[in-house]
PDB file of N, CA and C in Angstrom:
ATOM      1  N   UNK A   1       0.815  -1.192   0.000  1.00  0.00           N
ATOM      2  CA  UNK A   1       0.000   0.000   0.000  1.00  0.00           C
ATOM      3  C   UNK A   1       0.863   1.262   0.000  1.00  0.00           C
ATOM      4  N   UNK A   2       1.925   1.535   0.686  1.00  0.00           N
ATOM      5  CA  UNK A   2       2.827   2.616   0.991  1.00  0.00           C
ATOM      6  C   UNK A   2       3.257   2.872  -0.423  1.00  0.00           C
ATOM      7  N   UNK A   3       3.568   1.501  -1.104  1.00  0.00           N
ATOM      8  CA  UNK A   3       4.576   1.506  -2.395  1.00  0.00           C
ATOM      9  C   UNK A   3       3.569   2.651  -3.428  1.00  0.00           C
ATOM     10  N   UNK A   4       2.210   1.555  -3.656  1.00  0.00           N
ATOM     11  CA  UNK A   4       1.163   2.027  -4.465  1.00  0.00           C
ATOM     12  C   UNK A   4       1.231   4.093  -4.436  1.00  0.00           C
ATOM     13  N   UNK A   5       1.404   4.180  -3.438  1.00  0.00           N
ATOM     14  CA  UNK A   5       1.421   5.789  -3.043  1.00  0.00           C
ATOM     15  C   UNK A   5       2.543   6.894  -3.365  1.00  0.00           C
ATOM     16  N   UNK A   6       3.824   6.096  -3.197  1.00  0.00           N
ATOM     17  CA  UNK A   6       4.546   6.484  -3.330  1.00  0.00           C
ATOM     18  C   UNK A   6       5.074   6.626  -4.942  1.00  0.00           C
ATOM     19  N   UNK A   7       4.352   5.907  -5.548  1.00  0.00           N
ATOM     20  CA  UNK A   7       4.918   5.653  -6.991  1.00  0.00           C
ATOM     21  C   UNK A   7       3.993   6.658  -7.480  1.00  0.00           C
ATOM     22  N   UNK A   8       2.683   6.824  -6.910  1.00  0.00           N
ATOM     23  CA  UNK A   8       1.843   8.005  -7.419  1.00  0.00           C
ATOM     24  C   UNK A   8       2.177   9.568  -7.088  1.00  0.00           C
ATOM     25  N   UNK A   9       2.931   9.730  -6.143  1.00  0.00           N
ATOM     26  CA  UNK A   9       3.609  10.909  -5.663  1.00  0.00           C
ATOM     27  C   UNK A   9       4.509  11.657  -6.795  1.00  0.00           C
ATOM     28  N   UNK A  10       5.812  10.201  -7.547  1.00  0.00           N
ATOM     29  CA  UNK A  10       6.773  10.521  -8.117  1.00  0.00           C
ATOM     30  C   UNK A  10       6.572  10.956  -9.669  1.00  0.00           C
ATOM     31  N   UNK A  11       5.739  10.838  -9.955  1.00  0.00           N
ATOM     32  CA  UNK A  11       4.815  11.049 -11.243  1.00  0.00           C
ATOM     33  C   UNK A  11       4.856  12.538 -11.454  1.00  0.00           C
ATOM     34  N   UNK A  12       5.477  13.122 -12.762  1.00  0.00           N
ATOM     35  CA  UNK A  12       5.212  14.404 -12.740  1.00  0.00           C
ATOM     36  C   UNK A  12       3.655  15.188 -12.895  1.00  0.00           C
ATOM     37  N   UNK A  13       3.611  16.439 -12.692  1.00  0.00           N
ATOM     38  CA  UNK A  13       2.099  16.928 -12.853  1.00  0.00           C
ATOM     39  C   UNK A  13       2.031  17.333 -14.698  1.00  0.00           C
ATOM     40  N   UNK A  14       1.549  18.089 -14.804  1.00  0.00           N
ATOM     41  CA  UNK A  14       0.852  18.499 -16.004  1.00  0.00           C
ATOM     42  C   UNK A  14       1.970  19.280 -16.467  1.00  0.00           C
ATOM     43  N   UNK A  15       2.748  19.461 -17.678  1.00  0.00           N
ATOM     44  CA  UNK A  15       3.928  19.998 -18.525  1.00  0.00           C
ATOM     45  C   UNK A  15       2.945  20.593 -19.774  1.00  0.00           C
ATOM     46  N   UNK A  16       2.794  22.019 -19.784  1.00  0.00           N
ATOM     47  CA  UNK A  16       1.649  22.274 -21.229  1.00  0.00           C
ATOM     48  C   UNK A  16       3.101  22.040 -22.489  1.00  0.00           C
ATOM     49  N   UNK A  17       2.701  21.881 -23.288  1.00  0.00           N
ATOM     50  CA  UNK A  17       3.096  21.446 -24.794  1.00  0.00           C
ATOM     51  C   UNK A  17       4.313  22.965 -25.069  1.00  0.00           C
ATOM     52  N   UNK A  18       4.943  22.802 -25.879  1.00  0.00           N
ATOM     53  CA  UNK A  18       6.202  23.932 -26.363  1.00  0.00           C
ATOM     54  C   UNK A  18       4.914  24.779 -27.389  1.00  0.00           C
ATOM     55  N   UNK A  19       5.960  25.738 -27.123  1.00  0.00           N
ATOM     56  CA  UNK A  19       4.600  26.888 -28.289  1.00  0.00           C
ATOM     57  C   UNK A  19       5.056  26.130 -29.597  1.00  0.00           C
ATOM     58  N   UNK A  20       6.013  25.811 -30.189  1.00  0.00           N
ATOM     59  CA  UNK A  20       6.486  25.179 -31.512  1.00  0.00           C
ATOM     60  C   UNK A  20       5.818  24.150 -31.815  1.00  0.00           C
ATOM     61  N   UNK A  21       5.028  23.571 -30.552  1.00  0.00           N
ATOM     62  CA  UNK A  21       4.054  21.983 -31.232  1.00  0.00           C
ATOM     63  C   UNK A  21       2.848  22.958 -31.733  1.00  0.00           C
ATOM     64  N   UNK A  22       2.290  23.851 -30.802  1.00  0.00           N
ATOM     65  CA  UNK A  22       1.105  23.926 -30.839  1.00  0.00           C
ATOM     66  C   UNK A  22       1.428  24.892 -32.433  1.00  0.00           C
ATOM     67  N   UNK A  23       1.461  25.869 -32.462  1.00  0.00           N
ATOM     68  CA  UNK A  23       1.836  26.361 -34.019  1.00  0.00           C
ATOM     69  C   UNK A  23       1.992  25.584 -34.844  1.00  0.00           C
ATOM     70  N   UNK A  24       2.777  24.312 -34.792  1.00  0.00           N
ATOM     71  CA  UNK A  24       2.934  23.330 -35.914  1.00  0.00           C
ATOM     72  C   UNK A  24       1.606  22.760 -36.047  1.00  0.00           C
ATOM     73  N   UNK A  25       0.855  22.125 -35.068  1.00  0.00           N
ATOM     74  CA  UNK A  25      -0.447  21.717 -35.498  1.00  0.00           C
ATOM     75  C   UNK A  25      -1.330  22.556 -35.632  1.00  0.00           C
ATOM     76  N   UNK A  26      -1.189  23.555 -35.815  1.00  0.00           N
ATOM     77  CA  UNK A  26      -2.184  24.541 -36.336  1.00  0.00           C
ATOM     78  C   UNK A  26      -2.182  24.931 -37.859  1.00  0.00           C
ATOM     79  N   UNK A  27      -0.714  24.747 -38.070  1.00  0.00           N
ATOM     80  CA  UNK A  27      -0.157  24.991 -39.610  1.00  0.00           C
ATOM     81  C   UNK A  27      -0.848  24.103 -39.816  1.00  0.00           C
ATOM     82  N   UNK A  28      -0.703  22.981 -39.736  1.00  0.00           N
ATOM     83  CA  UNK A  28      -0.387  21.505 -40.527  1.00  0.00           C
ATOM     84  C   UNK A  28      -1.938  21.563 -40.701  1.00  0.00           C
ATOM     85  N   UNK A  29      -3.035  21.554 -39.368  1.00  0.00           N
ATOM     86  CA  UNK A  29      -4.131  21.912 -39.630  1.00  0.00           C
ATOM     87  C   UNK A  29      -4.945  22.628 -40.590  1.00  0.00           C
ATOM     88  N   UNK A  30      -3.983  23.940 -40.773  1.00  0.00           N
ATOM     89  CA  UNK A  30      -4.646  24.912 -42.050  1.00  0.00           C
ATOM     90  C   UNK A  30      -4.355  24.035 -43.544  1.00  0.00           C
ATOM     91  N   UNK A  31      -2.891  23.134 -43.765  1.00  0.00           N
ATOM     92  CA  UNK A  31      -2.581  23.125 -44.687  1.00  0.00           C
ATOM     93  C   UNK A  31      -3.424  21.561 -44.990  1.00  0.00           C
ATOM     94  N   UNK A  32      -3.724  20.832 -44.353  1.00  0.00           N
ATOM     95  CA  UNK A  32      -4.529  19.615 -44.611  1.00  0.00           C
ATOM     96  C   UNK A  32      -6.163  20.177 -44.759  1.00  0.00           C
ATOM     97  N   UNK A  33      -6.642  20.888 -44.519  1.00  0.00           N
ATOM     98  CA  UNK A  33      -7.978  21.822 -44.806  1.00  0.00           C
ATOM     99  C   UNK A  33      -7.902  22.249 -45.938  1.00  0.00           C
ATOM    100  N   UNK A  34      -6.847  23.204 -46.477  1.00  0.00           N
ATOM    101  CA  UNK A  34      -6.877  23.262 -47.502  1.00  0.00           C
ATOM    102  C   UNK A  34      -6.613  22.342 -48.599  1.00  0.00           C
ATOM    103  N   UNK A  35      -6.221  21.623 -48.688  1.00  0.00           N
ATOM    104  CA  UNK A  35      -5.746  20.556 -49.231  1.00  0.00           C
ATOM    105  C   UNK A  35      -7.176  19.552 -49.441  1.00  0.00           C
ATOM    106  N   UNK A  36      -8.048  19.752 -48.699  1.00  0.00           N
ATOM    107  CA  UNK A  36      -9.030  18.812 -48.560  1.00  0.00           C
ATOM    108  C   UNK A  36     -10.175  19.566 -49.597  1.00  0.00           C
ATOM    109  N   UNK A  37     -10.163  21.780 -49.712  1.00  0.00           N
ATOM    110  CA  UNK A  37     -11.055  22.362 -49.991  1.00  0.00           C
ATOM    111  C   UNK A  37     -10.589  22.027 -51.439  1.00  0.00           C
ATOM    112  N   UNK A  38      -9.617  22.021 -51.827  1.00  0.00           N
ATOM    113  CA  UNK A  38      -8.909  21.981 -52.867  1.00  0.00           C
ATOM    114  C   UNK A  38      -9.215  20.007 -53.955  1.00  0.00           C
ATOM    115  N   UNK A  39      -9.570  19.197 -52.908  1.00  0.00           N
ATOM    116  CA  UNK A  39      -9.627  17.937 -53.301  1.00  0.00           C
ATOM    117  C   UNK A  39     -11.182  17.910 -53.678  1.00  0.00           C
ATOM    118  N   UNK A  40     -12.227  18.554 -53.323  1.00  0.00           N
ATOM    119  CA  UNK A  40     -13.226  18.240 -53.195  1.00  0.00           C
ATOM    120  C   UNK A  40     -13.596  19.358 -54.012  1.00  0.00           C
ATOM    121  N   UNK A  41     -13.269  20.539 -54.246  1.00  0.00           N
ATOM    122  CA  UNK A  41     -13.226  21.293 -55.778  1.00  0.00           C
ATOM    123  C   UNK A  41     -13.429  20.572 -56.428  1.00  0.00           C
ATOM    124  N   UNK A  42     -11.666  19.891 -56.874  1.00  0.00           N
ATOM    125  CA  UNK A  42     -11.565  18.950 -58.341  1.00  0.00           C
ATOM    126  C   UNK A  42     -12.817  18.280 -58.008  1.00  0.00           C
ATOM    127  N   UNK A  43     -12.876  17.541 -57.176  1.00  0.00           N
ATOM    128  CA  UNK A  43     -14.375  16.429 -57.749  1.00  0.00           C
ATOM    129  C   UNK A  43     -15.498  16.557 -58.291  1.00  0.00           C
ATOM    130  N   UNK A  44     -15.772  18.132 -57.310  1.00  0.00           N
ATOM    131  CA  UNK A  44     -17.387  18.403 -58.027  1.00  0.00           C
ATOM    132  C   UNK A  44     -17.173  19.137 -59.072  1.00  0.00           C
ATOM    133  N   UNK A  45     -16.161  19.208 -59.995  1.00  0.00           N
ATOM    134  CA  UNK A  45     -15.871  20.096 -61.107  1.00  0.00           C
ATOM    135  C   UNK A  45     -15.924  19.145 -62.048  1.00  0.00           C
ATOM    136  N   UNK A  46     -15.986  17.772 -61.749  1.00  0.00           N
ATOM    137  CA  UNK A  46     -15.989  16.711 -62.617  1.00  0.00           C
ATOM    138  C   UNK A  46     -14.367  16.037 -62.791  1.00  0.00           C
ATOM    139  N   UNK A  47     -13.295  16.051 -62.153  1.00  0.00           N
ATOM    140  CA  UNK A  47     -12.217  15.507 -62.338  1.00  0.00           C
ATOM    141  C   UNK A  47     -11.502  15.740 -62.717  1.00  0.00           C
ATOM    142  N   UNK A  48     -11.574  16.805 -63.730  1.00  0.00           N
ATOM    143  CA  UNK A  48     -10.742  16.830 -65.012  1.00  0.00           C
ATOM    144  C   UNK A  48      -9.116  17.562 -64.971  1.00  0.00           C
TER     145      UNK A  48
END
């Protein structure tokens, strides 16, 4: 029981993310959106 506790103690708390992740998935976000507005153009334009 002591152990169980103690191993939960040594555990770090909450670390928020580097600003460089969160910007990157925001890019990557815009650029797969577009990429998607852009895929679904061609289709309903007929393919061509």
């Amino acid at each position: 029981m002591d152990e169980e506790i103690l191993d939960t103690e040594e555990q770090p708390g909450y670390t928020p993310r580097p600003k460089w992740q969160i910007w990157g998935a925001w890019i990557a976000l815009l650029v797969f959106a577009a990429f998607l507005v852009m895929y679904y153009t061609n289709v309903f334009r007929g393919g061509a």
